[in-house]
C-alpha atoms as a PDB file:
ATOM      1  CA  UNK A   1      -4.444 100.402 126.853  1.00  0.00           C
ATOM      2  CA  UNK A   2      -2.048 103.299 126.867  1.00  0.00           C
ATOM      3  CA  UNK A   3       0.501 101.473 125.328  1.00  0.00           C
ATOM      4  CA  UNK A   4      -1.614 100.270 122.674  1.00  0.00           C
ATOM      5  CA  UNK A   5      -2.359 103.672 121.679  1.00  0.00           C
ATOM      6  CA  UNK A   6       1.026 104.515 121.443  1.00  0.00           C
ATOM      7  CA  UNK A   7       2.413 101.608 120.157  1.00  0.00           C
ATOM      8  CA  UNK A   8       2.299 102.836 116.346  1.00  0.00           C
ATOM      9  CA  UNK A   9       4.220 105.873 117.002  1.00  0.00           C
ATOM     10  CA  UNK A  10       7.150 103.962 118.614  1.00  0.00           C
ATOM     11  CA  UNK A  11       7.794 101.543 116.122  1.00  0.00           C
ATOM     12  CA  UNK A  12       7.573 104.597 113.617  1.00  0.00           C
ATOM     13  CA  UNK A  13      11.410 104.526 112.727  1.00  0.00           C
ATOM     14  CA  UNK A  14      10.834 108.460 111.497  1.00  0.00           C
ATOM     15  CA  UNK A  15       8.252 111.101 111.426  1.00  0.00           C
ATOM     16  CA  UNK A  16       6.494 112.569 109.119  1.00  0.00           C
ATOM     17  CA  UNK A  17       8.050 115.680 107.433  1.00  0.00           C
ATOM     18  CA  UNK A  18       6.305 118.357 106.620  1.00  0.00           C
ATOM     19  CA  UNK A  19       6.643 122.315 106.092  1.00  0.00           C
ATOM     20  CA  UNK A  20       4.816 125.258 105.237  1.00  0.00           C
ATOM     21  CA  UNK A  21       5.691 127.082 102.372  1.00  0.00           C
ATOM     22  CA  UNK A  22       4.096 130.897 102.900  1.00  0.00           C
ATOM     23  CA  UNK A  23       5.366 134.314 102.398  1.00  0.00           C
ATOM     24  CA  UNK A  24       6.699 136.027 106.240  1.00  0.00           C
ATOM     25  CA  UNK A  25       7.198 139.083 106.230  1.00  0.00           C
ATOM     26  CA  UNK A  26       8.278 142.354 108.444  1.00  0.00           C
ATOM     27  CA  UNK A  27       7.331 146.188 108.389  1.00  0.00           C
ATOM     28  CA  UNK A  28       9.012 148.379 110.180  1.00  0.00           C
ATOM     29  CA  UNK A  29       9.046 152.779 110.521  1.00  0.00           C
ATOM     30  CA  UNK A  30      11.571 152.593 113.432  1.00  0.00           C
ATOM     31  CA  UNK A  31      13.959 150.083 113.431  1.00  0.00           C
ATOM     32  CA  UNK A  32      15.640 147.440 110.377  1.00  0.00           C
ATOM     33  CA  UNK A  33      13.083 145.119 109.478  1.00  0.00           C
ATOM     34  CA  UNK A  34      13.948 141.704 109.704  1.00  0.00           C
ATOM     35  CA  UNK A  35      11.285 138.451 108.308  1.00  0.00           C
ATOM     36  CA  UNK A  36      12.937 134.969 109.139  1.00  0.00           C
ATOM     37  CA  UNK A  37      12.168 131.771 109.729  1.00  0.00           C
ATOM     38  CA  UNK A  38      14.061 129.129 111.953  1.00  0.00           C
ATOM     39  CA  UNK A  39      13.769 125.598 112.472  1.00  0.00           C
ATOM     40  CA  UNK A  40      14.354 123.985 115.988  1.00  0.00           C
ATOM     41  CA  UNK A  41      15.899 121.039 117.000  1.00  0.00           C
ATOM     42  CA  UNK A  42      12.342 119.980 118.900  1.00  0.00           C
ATOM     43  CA  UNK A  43      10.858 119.567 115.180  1.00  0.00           C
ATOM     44  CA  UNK A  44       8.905 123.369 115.476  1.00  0.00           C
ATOM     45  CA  UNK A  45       8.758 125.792 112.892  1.00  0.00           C
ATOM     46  CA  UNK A  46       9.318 129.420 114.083  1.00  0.00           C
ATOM     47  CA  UNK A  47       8.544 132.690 112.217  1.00  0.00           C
ATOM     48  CA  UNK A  48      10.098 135.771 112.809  1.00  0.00           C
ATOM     49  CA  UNK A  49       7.876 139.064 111.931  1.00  0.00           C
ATOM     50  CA  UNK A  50       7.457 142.047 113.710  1.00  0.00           C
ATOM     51  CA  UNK A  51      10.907 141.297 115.851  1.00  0.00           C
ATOM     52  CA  UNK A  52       9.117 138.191 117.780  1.00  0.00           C
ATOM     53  CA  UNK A  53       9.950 134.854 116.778  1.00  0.00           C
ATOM     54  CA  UNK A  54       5.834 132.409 116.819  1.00  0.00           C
ATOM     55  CA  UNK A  55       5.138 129.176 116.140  1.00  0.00           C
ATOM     56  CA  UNK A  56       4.152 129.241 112.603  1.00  0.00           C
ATOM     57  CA  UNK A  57       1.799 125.971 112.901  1.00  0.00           C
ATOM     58  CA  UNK A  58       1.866 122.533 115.115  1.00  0.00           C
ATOM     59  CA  UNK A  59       0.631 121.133 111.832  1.00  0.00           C
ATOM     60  CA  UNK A  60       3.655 122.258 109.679  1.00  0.00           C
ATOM     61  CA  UNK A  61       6.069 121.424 112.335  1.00  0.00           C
ATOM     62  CA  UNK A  62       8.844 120.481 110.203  1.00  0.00           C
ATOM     63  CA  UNK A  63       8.306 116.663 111.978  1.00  0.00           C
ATOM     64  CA  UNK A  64       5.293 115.526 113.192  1.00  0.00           C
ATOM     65  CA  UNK A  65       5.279 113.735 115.817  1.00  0.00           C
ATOM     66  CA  UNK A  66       8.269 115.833 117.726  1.00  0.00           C
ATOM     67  CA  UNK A  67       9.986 113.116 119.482  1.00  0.00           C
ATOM     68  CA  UNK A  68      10.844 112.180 115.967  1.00  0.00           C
ATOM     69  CA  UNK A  69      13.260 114.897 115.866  1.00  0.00           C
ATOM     70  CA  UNK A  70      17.105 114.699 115.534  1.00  0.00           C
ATOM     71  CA  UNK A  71      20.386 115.353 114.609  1.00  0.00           C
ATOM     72  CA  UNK A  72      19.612 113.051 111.668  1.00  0.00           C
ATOM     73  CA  UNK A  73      17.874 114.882 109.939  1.00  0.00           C
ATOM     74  CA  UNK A  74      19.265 117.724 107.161  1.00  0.00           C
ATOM     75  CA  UNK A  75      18.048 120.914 105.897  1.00  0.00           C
ATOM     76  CA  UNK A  76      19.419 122.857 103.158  1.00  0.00           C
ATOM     77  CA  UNK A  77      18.249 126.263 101.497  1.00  0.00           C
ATOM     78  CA  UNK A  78      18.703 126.615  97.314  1.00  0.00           C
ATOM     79  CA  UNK A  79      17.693 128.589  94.502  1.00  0.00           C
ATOM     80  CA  UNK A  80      17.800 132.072  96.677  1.00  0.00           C
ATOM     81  CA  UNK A  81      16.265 134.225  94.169  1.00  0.00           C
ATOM     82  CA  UNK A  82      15.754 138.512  95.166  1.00  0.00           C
ATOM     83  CA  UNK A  83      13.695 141.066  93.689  1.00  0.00           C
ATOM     84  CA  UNK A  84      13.406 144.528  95.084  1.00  0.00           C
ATOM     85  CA  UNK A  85      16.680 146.324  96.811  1.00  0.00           C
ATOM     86  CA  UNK A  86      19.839 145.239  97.651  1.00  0.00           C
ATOM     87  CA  UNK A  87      19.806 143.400 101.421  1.00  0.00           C
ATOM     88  CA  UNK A  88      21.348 140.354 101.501  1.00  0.00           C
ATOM     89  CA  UNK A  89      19.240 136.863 102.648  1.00  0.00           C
ATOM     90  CA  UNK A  90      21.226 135.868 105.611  1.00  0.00           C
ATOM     91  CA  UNK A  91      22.878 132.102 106.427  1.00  0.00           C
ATOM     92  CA  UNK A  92      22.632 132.734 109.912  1.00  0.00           C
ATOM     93  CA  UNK A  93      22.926 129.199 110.424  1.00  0.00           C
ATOM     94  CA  UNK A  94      24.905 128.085 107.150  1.00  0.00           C
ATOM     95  CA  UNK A  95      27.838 128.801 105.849  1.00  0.00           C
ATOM     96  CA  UNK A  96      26.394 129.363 102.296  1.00  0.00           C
ATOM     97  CA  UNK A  97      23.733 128.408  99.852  1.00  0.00           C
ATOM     98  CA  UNK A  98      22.919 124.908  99.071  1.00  0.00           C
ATOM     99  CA  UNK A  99      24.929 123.438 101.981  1.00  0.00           C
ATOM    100  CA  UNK A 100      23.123 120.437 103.776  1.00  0.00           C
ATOM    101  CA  UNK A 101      23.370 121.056 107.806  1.00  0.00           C
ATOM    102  CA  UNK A 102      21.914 119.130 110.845  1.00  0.00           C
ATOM    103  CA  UNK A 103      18.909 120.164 112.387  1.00  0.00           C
ATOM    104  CA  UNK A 104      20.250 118.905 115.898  1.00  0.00           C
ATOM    105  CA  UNK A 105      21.065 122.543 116.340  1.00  0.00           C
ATOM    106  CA  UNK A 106      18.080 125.391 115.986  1.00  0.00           C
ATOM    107  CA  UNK A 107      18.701 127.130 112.203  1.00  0.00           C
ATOM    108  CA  UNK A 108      17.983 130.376 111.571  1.00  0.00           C
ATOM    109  CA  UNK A 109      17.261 132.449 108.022  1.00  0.00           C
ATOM    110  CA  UNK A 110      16.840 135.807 107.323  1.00  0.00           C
ATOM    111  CA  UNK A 111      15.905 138.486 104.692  1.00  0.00           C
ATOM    112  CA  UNK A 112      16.930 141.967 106.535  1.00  0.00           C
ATOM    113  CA  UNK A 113      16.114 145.769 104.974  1.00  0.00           C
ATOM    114  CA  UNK A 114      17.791 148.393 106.872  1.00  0.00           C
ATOM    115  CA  UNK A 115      17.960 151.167 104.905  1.00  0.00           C
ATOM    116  CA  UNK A 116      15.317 153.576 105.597  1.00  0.00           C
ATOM    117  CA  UNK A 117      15.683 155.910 102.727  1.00  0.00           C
ATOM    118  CA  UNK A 118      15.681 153.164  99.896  1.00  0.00           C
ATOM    119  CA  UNK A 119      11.642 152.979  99.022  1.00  0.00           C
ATOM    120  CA  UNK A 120      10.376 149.699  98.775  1.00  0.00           C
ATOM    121  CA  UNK A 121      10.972 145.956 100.071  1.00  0.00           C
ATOM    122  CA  UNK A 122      13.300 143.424  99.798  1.00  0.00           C
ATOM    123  CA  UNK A 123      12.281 140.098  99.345  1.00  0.00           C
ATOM    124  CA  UNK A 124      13.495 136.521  98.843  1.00  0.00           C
ATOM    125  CA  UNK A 125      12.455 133.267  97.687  1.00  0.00           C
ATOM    126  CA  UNK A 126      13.827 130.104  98.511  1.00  0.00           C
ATOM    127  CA  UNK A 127      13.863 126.460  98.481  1.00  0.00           C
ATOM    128  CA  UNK A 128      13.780 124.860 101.519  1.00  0.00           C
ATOM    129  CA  UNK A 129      14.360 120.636 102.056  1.00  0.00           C
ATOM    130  CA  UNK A 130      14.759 118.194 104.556  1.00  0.00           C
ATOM    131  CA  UNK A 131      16.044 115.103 104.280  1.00  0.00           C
ATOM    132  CA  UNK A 132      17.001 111.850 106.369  1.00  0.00           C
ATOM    133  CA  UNK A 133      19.463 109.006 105.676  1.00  0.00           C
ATOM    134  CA  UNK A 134      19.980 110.901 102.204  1.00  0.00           C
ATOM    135  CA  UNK A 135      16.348 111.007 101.016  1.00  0.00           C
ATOM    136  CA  UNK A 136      14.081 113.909 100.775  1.00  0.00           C
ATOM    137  CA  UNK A 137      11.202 113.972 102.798  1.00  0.00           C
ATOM    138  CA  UNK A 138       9.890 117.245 102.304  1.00  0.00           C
ATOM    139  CA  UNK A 139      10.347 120.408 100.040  1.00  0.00           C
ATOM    140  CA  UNK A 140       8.807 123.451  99.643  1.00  0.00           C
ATOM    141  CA  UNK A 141       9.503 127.196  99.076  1.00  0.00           C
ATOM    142  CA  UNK A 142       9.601 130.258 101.400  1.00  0.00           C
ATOM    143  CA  UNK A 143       9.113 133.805 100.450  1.00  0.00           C
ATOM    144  CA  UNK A 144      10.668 136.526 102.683  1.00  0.00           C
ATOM    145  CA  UNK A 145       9.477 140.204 102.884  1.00  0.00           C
ATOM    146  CA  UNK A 146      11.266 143.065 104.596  1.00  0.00           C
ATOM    147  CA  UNK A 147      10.440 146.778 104.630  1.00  0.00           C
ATOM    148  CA  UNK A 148      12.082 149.567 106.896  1.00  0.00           C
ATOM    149  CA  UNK A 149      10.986 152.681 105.762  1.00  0.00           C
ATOM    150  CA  UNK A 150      11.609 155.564 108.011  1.00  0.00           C
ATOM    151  CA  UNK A 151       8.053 157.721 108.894  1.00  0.00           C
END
């Protein structure tokens, strides 16, 4: 019976894709604020706000079902677009924009403010994809917010 029930998702030669697409951001009086997202090699989607890294949703894990997850599997970030101050949106995990790179690894992105006496936000917008065997299985966009303004 078990193996019935699992039968369909072992003959699944790849998961589903999916991902989120939502603003994350970070507020901060004391300390740089830093809003980020990273992708794990176990197929979760992590947000960073606040300074603590959550699970953003099992339902917009970027593959569904997990064990579908591997090194196969590409992500790249484009169109980085800013509007507010200066900060840079940070490749923590890339070497630059537009640049295809395994997800066998956990990859991290960032949008950081920390200058305290520059009023207002920083924020970025990008496009994030994922692909497999050269074919894109998901796309969507990300907006990150950061805001470190000393009290």
């Amino acid at each position: 019976m078990l193996l019935g029930l699992l039968a369909p998702i072992l003959s699944t030669p790849i998961g589903t894709v999916t991902l989120s697409g939502e603003g994350i951001g970070d507020s901060q009086s004391a300390q740089a604020a830093i809003a980020g997202i990273r992708f794990n090699a176990d197929g979760t989607v992590d947000k960073r706000e606040a300074g603590v890294y959550t699970q953003i949703d099992s339902a917009t894990d970027w593959i569904i079902p997990l064990v579908k997850a591997s090194v196969n599997y590409d992500v790249r970030v484009t169109n980085v677009t800013a509007t507010g101050g200066l900060a840079g949106f940070n490749f923590v995990s890339a070497a630059s924009e537009d640049t295809w790179i395994d997800l066998g690894s956990d990859r991290e992105w960032s949008c950081r403010d920390n200058n305290s006496t520059d009023l207002g936000d920083y924020s970025f917008t990008c496009d994030f994809e994922i692909r497999i065997g050269g074919s894109t299985r998901a796309s969507t966009q990300y907006t990150f917010t950061a805001d470190y303004e000393a009290v």
